[in-house]
Protein backbone atom coordinates (compact mmCIF):
# COMPACT_ATOMS: atom_id res chain seq x y z
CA UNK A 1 24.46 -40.79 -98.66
CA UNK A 2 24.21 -37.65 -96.27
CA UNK A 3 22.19 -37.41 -93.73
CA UNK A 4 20.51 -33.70 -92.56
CA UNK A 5 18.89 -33.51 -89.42
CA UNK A 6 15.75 -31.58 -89.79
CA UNK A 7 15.09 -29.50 -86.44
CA UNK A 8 11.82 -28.41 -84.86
CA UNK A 9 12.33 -24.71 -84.84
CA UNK A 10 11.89 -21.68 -82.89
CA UNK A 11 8.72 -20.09 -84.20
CA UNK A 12 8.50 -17.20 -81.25
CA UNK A 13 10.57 -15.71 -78.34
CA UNK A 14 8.17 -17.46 -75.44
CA UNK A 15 7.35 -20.67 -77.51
CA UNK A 16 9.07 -23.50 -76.48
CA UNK A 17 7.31 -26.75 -78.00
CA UNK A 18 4.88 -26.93 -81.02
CA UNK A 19 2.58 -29.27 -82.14
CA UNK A 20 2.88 -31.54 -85.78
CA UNK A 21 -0.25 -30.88 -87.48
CA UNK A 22 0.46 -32.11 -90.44
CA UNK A 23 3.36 -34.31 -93.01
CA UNK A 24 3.35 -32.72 -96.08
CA UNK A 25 5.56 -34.87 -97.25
CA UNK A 26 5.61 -38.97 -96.60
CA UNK A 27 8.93 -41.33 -96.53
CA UNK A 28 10.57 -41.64 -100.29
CA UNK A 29 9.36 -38.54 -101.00
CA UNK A 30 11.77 -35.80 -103.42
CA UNK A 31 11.59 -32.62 -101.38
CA UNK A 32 13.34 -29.44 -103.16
CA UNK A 33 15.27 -26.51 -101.42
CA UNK A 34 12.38 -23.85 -99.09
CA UNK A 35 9.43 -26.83 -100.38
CA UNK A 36 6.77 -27.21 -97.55
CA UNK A 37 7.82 -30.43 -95.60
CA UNK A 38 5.77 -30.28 -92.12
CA UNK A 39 2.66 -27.98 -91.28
CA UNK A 40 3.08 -27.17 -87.31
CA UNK A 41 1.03 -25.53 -84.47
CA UNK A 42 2.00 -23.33 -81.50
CA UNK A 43 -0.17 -21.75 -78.80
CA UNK A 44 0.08 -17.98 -80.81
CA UNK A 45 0.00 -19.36 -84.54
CA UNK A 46 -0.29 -21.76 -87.61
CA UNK A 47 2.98 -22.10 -89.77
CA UNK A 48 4.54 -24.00 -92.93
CA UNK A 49 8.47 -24.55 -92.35
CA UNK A 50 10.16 -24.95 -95.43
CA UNK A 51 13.14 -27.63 -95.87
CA UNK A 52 16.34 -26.05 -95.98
CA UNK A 53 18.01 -28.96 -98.10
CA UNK A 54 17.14 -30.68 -101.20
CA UNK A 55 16.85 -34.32 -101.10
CA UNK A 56 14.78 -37.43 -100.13
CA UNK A 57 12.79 -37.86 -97.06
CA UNK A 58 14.46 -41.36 -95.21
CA UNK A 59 12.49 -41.34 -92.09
CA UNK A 60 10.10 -39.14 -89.65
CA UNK A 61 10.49 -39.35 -85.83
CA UNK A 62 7.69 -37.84 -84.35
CA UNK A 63 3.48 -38.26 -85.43
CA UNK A 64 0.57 -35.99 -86.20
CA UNK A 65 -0.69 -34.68 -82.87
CA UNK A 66 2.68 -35.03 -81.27
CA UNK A 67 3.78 -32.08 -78.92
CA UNK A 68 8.10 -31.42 -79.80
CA UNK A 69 9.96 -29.32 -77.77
CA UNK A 70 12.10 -26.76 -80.41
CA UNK A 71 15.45 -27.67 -81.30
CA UNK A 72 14.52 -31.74 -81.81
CA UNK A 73 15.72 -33.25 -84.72
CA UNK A 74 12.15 -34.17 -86.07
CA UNK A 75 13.14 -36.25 -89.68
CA UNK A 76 15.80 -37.20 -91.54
CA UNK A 77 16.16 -36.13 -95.17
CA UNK A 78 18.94 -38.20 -97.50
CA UNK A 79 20.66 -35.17 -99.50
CA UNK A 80 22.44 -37.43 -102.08
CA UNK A 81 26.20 -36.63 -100.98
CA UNK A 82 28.87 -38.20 -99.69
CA UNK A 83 28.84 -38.48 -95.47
CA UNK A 84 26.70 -40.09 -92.93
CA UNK A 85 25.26 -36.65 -91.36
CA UNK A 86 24.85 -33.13 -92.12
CA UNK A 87 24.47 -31.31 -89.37
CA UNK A 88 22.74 -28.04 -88.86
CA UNK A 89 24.51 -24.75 -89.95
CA UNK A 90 25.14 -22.30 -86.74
CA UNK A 91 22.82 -19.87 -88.43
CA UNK A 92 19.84 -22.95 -87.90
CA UNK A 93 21.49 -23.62 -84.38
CA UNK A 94 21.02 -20.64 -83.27
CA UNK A 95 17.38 -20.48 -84.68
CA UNK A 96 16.58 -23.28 -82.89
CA UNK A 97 18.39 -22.13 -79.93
CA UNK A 98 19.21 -25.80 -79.05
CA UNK A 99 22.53 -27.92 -79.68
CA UNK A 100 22.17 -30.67 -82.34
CA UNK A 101 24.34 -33.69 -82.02
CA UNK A 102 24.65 -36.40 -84.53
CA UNK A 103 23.81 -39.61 -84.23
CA UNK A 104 25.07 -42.83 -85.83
CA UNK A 105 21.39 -44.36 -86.07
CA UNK A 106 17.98 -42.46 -86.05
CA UNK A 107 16.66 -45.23 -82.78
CA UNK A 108 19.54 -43.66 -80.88
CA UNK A 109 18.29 -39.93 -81.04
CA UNK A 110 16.77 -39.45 -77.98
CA UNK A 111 14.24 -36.60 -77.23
CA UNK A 112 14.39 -34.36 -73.85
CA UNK A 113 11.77 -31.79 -73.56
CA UNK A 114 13.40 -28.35 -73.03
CA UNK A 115 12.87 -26.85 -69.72
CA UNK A 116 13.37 -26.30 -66.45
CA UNK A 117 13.86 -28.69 -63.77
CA UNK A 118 12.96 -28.17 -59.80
CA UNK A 119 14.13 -29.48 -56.72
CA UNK A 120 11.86 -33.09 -57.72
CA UNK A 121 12.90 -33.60 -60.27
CA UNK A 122 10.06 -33.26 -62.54
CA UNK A 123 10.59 -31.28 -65.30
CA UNK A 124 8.25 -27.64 -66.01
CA UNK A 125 8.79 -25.26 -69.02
CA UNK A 126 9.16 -21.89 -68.60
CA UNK A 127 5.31 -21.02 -69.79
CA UNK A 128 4.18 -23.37 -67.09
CA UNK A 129 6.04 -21.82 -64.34
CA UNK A 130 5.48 -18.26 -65.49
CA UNK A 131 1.69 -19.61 -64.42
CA UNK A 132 2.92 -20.85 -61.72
CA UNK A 133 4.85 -17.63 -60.25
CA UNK A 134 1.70 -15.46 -61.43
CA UNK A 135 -0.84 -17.58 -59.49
CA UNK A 136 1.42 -18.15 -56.39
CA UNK A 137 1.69 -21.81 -56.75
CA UNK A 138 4.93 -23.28 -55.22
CA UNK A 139 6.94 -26.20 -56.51
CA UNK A 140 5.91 -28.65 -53.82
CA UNK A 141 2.46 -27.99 -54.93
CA UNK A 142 2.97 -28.03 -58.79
CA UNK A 143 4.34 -31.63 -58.10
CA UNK A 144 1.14 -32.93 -56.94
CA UNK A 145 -0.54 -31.71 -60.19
CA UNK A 146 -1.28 -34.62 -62.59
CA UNK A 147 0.09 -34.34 -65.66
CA UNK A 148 -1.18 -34.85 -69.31
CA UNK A 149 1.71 -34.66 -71.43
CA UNK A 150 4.53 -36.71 -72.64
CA UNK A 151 6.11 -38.97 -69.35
CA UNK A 152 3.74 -37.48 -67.34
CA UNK A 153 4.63 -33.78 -67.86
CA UNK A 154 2.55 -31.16 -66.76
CA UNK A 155 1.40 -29.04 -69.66
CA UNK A 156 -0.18 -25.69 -69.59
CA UNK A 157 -3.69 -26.60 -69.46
CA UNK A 158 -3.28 -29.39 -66.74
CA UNK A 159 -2.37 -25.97 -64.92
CA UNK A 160 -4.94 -24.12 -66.33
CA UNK A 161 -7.62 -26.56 -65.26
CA UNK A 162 -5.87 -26.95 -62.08
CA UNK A 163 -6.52 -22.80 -61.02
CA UNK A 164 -10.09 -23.21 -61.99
CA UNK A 165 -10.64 -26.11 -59.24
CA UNK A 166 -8.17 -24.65 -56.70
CA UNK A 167 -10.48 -22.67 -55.00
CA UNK A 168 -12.36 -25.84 -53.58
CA UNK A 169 -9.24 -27.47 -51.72
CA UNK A 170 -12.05 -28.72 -49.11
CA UNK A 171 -13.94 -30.68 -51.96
CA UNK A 172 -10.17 -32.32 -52.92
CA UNK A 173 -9.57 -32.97 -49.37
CA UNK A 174 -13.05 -35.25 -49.34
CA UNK A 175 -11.67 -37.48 -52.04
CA UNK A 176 -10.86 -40.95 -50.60
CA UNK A 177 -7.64 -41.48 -50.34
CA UNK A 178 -8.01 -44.51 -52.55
CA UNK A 179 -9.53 -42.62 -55.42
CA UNK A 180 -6.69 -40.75 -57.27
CA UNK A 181 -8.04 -37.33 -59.04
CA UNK A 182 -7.95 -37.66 -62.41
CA UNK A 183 -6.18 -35.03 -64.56
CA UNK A 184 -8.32 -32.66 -66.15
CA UNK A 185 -7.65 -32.06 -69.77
CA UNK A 186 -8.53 -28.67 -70.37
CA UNK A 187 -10.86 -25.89 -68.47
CA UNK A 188 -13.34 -26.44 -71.38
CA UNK A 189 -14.09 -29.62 -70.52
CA UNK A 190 -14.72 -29.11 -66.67
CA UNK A 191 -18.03 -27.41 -67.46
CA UNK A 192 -21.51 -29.25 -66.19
CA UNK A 193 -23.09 -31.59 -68.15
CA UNK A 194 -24.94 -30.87 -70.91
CA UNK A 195 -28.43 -32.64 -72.08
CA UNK A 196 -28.53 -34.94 -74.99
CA UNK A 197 -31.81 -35.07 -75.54
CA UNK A 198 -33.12 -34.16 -79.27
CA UNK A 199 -32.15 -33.72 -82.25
CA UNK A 200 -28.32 -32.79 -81.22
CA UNK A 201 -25.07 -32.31 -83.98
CA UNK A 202 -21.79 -33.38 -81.88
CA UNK A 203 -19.13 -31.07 -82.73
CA UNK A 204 -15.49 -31.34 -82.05
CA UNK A 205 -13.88 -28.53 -81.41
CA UNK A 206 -10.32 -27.77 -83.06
CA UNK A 207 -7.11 -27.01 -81.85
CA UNK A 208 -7.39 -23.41 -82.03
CA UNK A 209 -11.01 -23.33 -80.94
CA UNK A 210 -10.08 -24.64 -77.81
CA UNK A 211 -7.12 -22.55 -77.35
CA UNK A 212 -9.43 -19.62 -77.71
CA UNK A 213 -11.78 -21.08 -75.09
CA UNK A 214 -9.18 -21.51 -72.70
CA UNK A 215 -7.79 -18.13 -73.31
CA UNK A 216 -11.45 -16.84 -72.54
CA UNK A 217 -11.97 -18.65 -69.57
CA UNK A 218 -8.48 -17.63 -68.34
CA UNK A 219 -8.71 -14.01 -68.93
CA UNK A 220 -12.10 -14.07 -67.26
CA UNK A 221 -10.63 -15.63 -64.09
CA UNK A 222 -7.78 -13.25 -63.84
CA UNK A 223 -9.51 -9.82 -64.28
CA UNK A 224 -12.66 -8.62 -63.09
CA UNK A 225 -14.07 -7.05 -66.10
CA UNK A 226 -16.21 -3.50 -66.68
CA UNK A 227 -17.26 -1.98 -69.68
CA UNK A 228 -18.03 1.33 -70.66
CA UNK A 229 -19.86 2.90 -73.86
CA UNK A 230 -19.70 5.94 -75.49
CA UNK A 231 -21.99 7.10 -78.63
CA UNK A 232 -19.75 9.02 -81.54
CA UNK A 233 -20.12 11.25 -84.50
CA UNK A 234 -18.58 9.36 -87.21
CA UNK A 235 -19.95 12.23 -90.05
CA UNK A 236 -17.27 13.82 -90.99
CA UNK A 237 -14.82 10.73 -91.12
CA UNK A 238 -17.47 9.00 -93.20
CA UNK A 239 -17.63 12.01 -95.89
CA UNK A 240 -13.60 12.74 -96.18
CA UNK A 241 -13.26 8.47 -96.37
CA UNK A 242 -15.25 8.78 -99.41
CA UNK A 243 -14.21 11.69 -101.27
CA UNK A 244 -10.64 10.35 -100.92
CA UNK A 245 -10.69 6.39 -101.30
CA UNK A 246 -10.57 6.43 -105.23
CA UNK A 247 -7.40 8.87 -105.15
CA UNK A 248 -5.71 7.58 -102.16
CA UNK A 249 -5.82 3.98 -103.69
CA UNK A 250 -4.22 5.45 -107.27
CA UNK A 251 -1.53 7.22 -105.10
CA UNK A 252 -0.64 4.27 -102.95
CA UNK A 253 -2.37 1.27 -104.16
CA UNK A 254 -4.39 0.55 -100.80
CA UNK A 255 -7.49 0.88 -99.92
CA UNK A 256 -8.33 2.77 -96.70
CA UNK A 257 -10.86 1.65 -94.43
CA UNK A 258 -11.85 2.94 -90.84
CA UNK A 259 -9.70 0.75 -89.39
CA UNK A 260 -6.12 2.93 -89.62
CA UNK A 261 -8.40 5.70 -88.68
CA UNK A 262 -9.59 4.11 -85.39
CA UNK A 263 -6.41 2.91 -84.52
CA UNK A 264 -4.88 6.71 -85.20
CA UNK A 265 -7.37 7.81 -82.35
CA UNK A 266 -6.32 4.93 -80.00
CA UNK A 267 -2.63 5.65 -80.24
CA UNK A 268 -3.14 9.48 -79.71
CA UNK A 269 -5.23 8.60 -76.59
CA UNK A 270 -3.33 6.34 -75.13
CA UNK A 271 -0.24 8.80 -75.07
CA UNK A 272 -2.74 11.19 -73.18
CA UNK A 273 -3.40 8.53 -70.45
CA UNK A 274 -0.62 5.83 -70.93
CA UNK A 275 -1.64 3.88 -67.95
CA UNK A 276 -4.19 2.21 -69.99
CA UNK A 277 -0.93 0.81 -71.63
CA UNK A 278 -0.30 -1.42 -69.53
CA UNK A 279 -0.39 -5.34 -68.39
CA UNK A 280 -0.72 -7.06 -64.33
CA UNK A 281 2.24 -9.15 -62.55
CA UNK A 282 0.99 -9.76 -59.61
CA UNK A 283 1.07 -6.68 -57.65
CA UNK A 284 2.92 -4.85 -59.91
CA UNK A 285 1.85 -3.07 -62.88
CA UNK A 286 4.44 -2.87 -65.69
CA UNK A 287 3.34 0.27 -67.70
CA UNK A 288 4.64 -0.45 -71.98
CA UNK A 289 6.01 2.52 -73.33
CA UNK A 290 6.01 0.97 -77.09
CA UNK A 291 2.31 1.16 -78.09
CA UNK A 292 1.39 -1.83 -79.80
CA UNK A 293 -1.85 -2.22 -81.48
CA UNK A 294 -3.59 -5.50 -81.66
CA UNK A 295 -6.38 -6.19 -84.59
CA UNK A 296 -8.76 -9.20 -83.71
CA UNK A 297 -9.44 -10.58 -87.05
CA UNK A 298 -11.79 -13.21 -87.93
CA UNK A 299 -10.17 -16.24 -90.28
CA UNK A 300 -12.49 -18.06 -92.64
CA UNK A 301 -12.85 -21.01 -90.48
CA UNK A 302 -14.63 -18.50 -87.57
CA UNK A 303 -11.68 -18.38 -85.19
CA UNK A 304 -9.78 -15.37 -83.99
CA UNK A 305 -6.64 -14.09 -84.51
CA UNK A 306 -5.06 -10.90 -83.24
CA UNK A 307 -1.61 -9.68 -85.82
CA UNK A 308 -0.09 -6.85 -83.72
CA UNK A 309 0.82 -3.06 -85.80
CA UNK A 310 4.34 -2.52 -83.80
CA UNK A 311 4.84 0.41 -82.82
CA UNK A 312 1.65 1.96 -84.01
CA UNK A 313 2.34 5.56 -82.60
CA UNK A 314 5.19 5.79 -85.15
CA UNK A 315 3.35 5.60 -87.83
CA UNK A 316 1.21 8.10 -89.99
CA UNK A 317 -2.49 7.25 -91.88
CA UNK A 318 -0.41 6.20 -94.59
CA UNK A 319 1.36 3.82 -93.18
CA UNK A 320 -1.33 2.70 -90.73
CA UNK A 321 -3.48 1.80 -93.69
CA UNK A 322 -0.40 -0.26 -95.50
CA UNK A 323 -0.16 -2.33 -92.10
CA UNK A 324 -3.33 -3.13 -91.44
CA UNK A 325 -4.16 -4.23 -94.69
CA UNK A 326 -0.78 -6.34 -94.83
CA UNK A 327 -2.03 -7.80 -91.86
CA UNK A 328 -5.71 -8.62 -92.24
CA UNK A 329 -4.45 -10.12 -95.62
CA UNK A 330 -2.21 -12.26 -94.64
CA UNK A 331 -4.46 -13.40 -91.60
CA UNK A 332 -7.07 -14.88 -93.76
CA UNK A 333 -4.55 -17.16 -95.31
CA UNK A 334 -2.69 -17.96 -92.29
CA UNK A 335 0.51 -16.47 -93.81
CA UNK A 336 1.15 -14.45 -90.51
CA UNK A 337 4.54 -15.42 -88.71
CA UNK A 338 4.42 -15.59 -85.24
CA UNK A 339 6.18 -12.83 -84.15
CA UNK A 340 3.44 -10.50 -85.77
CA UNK A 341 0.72 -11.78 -83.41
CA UNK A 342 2.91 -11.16 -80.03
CA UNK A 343 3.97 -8.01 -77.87
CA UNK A 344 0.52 -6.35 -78.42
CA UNK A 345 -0.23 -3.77 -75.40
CA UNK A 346 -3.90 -2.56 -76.38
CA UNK A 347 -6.33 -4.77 -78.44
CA UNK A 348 -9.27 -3.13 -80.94
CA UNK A 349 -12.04 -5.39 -82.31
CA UNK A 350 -14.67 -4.41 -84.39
CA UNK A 351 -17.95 -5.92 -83.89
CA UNK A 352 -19.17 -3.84 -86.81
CA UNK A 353 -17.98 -5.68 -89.07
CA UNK A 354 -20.83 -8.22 -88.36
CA UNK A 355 -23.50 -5.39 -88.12
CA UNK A 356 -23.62 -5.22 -84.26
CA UNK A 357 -24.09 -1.65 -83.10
CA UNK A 358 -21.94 -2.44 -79.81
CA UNK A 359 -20.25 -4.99 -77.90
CA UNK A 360 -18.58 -5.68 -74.40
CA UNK A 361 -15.30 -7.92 -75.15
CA UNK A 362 -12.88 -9.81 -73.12
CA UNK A 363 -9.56 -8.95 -72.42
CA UNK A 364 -6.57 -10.05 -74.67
CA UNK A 365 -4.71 -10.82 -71.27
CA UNK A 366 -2.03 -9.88 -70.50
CA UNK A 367 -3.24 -6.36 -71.39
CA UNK A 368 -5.65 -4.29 -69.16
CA UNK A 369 -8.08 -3.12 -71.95
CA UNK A 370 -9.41 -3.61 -74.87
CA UNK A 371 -12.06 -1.66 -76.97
CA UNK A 372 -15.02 -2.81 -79.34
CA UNK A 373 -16.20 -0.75 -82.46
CA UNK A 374 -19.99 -0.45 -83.69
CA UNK A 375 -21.39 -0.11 -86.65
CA UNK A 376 -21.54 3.15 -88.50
CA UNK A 377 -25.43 4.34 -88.49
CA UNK A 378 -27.25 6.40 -89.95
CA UNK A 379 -29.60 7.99 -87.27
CA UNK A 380 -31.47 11.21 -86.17
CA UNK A 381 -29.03 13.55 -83.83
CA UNK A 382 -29.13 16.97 -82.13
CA UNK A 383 -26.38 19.44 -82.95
CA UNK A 384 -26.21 22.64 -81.37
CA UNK A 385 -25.72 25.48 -83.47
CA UNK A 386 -25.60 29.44 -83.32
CA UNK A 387 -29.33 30.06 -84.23
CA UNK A 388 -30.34 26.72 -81.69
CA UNK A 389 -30.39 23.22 -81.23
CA UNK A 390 -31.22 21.10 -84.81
CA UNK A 391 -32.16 17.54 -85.88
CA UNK A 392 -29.85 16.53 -88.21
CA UNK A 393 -29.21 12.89 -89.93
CA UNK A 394 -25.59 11.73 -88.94
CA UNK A 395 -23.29 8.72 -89.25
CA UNK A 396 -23.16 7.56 -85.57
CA UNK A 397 -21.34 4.44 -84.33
CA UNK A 398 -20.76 3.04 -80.13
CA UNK A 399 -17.45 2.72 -78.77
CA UNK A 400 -17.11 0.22 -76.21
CA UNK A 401 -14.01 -0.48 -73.21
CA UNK A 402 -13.57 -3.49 -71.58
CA UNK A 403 -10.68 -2.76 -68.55
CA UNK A 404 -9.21 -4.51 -66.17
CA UNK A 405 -10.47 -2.87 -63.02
CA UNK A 406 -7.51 -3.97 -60.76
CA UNK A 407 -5.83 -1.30 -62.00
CA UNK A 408 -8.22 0.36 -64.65
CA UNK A 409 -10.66 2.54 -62.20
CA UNK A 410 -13.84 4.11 -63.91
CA UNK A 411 -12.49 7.94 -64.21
CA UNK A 412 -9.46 6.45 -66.36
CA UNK A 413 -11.12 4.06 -68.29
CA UNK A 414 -14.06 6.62 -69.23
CA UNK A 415 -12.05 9.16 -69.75
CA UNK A 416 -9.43 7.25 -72.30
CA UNK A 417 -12.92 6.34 -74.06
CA UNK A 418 -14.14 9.52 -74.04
CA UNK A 419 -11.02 11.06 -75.15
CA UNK A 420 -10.59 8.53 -78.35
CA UNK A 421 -13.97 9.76 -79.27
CA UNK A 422 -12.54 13.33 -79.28
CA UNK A 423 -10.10 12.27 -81.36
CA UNK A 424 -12.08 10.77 -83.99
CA UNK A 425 -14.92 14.15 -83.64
CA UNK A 426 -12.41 16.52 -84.43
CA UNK A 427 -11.03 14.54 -87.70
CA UNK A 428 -10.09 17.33 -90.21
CA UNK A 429 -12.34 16.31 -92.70
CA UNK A 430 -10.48 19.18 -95.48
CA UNK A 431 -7.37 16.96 -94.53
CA UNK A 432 -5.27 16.22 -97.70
CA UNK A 433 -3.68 12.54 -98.45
C-alpha cells in the first residue's frame, strides 16, 4: 500500500499556521480525487482543501481546534499502490512552501512550528514579530510574555492582550514576586466584569467573532479615530439605475446595484488625493499606488468579511459591477479564497443596507480610512435655479469618513469626502451602458 502525506497548506502570502475546524472525513473512510477531506481556519478566511489523491484515509495527526503551522503533514491517506510513501509533488512543495520528508512510521513525524527563532531560543512567527517591530517591543521583552500556544509559544493574541496592559508596567511591577501573571487569552476577555443578575442567555462567541473583536479593539488602540459627514444628491444616480437595470442585466447578465457606482467615485477620488491611500509603519507612511477596494460584507451568520476588488481603478462600471457581485456572492457561502480578502488599501461599508441613514466605522487597519454609506432617502431639498431657490423632493443619502488622524488631517480627509460626493453629483445620468 502507498502512503501520501497530506500537507497543511499555504492558504495566503502572510499566513503561516491555520486552525482544523473540522474532519470531513473519519479513519476508513473512501475519499475520491479534489473530495473535501478537512474544513480549516486562518486569521483572514474559512476554506475547504480538497484531497489531491484518491484513496482511503489510514490515520489523522492533528485534532479539531488544533493550531498547524503550513507545510505539516496533517493525515495519511492509503492510495492502493505499490510503495510505502508518496510524497508530495514539487508543484504541492512549493505550495506549501515547506520540505516534506518521509517517514517510515506516522509516531515518528515530528511537528516544528515554522518560524523564527531569537537569541533565547524561543521560537516567534513572523506575524508575531511584525507586532512586535510595530509596537517597539524588543526580544528580551517578548521573552517574558507568557505564552498560550503549543509548548508554550507565544501566539498573536497573547501579544495582543499583552499591548493593551503594557501601559500599566507600575501595576505589573506590584505583583508579588510569588504570584506569576497569568497569560491573558485574548483582549476580549480582559474587559471588567459583567453582572449576572437576571434573566441572562450565555453566549459563546465563535472563532471569527472573536477575531473581529480583537481586530476592533486593535485598530482602536493604534489610530486615533475622526469622522466626518457629508449629505449627497443621489437623484440622478437613482433615476439612470432604474431606467437601465432591466437592459444592462439582458446585455451582461448582472445586476447593477449602487455599489460599483460608489466604488467608481472612491477610486476617482482617491487618485485626486492619493495620500488617503495609504497605511502607518511606525513613523513612516507607505503611500499604495495599486488602489484596492475593500467591500465589508455581512455573512449569514452576522460576521464580517471584507473580499478586496484588485485593482479597482482599472476597471470600468462594467466590470466593477461583475466583481462586486462575484464577490458578495461568493462571500455569503464562504467560497472566497484567501487571497481575495488581502492587500485592500481603502475599505467601503454600507450601513444602508440595514436602513441606517449614517454611520462612523472603524478602521480596517492597516489602512488609514475607511468610509460608511447611508441610506438613499427620499427628503425635501433646496436647489438653486435661474428663476430662484426651489423645494424639490430628492433621493439624498450621508457619506461618512473614518481616518486615521496620524496622518489623515481634517482638510484632507474632508476634502477626499467632499470630492467623492462630487463625483457621484455630477453622474451623467444620459450615460449609455
Amino acid at each position: 500500500m502507498a502512503t501520501y502525506e497530506l500537507i497543511m497548506p499555504k492558504m495566503g502570502e502572510s499566513i503561516m499556521e491555520a486552525t482544523i475546524l473540522n474532519w470531513v472525513k473519519n479513519v476508513g473512510d473512501t475519499i475520491e480525487i479534489d473530495e473535501t477531506i478537512i474544513e480549516i481556519a486562518t486569521d483572514k478566511v474559512d476554506s475547504e482543501i480538497p484531497s489531491p489523491v484518491a484513496g482511503t484515509l489510514s490515520k489523522i495527526l492533528f485534532n479539531v481546534n488544533d493550531v498547524v503551522p503550513i507545510g505539516t503533514v496533517i493525515a495519511l491517506i492509503d492510495t492502493g499502490g505499490p510503495g510505502s510513501v508518496v510524497e508530495p509533488t514539487i508543484t504541492e512543495i512549493k505550495t506549501a512552501e515547506a520540505p516534506i520528508q518521509a517517514s517510515q512510521q506516522a509516531t515518528e513525524i515530528k511537528v516544528e512550528p515554522i518560524s523564527e527563532k531569537t537569541e533565547s531560543d524561543r521560537f516567534y512567527s513572523p506575524l508575531v514579530k511584525n507586532i512586535a517591530k510595530e509596537e517597539g517591543i524588543s526580544v528580551s521583552e517578548m521573552d517574558k510574555i507568557p505564552g498560550s500556544g503549543q509548548e508554550g509559544r507565544l501566539t498573536k493574541n497573547d501579544l495582543l492582550a499583552y499591548l493593551k496592559t503594557r501601559s500599566q508596567p507600575q501595576q505589573e511591577s506590584a505583583r508579588p514576586a510569588s504570584i506569576p501573571a497569568q497569560p491573558v487569552q485574548s483582549q476580549i476577555k480582559s474587559a471588567p466584569a459583567t453582572s449576572m443578575s437576571g434573566d441572562v442567555e450565555i453566549i459563546e462567541m465563535d472563532r471569527m467573532r472573536k477575531l473581529i473583536a480583537d481586530h476592533m479593539v486593535m485598530s482602536k488602540h493604534v489610530s486615533p479615530h475622526v469622522t466626518s459627514f457629508v449629505e449627497v444628491d443621489m437623484t440622478n444616480i437613482v433615476r439612470w439605475r432604474e431606467k437601465v437595470k432591466k437592459d444592462f442585466n439582458s446585455k451582461y447578465g448582472q445586476n447593477i446595484t449602487f455599489t460599483p457606482i460608489f466604488i467608481d467615485a472612491v477610486v476617482k477620488a482617491i487618485r485626486d488625493y492619493p495620500m488617503i491611500n495609504s497605511s502607518v509603519d511606525g513613523t513612516t507612511i507607505m503611500r499604495k499606488k495599486n488602489i484596492n477596494i475593500g467591500m465589508a460584507a455581512a455573512l449569514p451568520s452576522g460576521n464580517l468579511i471584507v473580499p478586496v476588488i484588485k485593482d479597482a481603478d482599472n476597471m470600468n462600471l462594467i466590470g466593477l459591477t461583475k466583481t462586486v457581485n462575484d464577490l458578495a456572492g461568493r462571500a455569503k457561502t464562504n467560497q472566497l479564497k484567501p487571497e481575495e480578502i488581502q492587500g485592500g488599501t481603502f475599505t467601503i461599508t454600507n450601513v444602508g443596507s440595514f436602513g441606517n441613514i449614517m454611520g462612523t466605522p472603524i478602521i480596517n487597519q492597516p489602512q488609514v480610512a475607511i468610509m460608511a454609506i447611508g441610506a438613499i432617502k427620499k427628503k425635501p431639498a433646496v436647489l438653486e435655479t435661474a428663476d430662484g431657490d426651489v423645494i424639490a423632493i430628492r433621493h439624498m443619502m450621508f457619506l461618512s469618513l473614518s481616518y486615521d488622524h496620524r496622518v489623515v488631517d481634517g482638510m484632507l480627509g474632508g476634502s477626499f469626502l467632499r470630492r467623492t460626493a462630487d463625483y457621484l453629483e455630477a453622474f451623467d445620468i444620459n450615460q449609455s451602458i
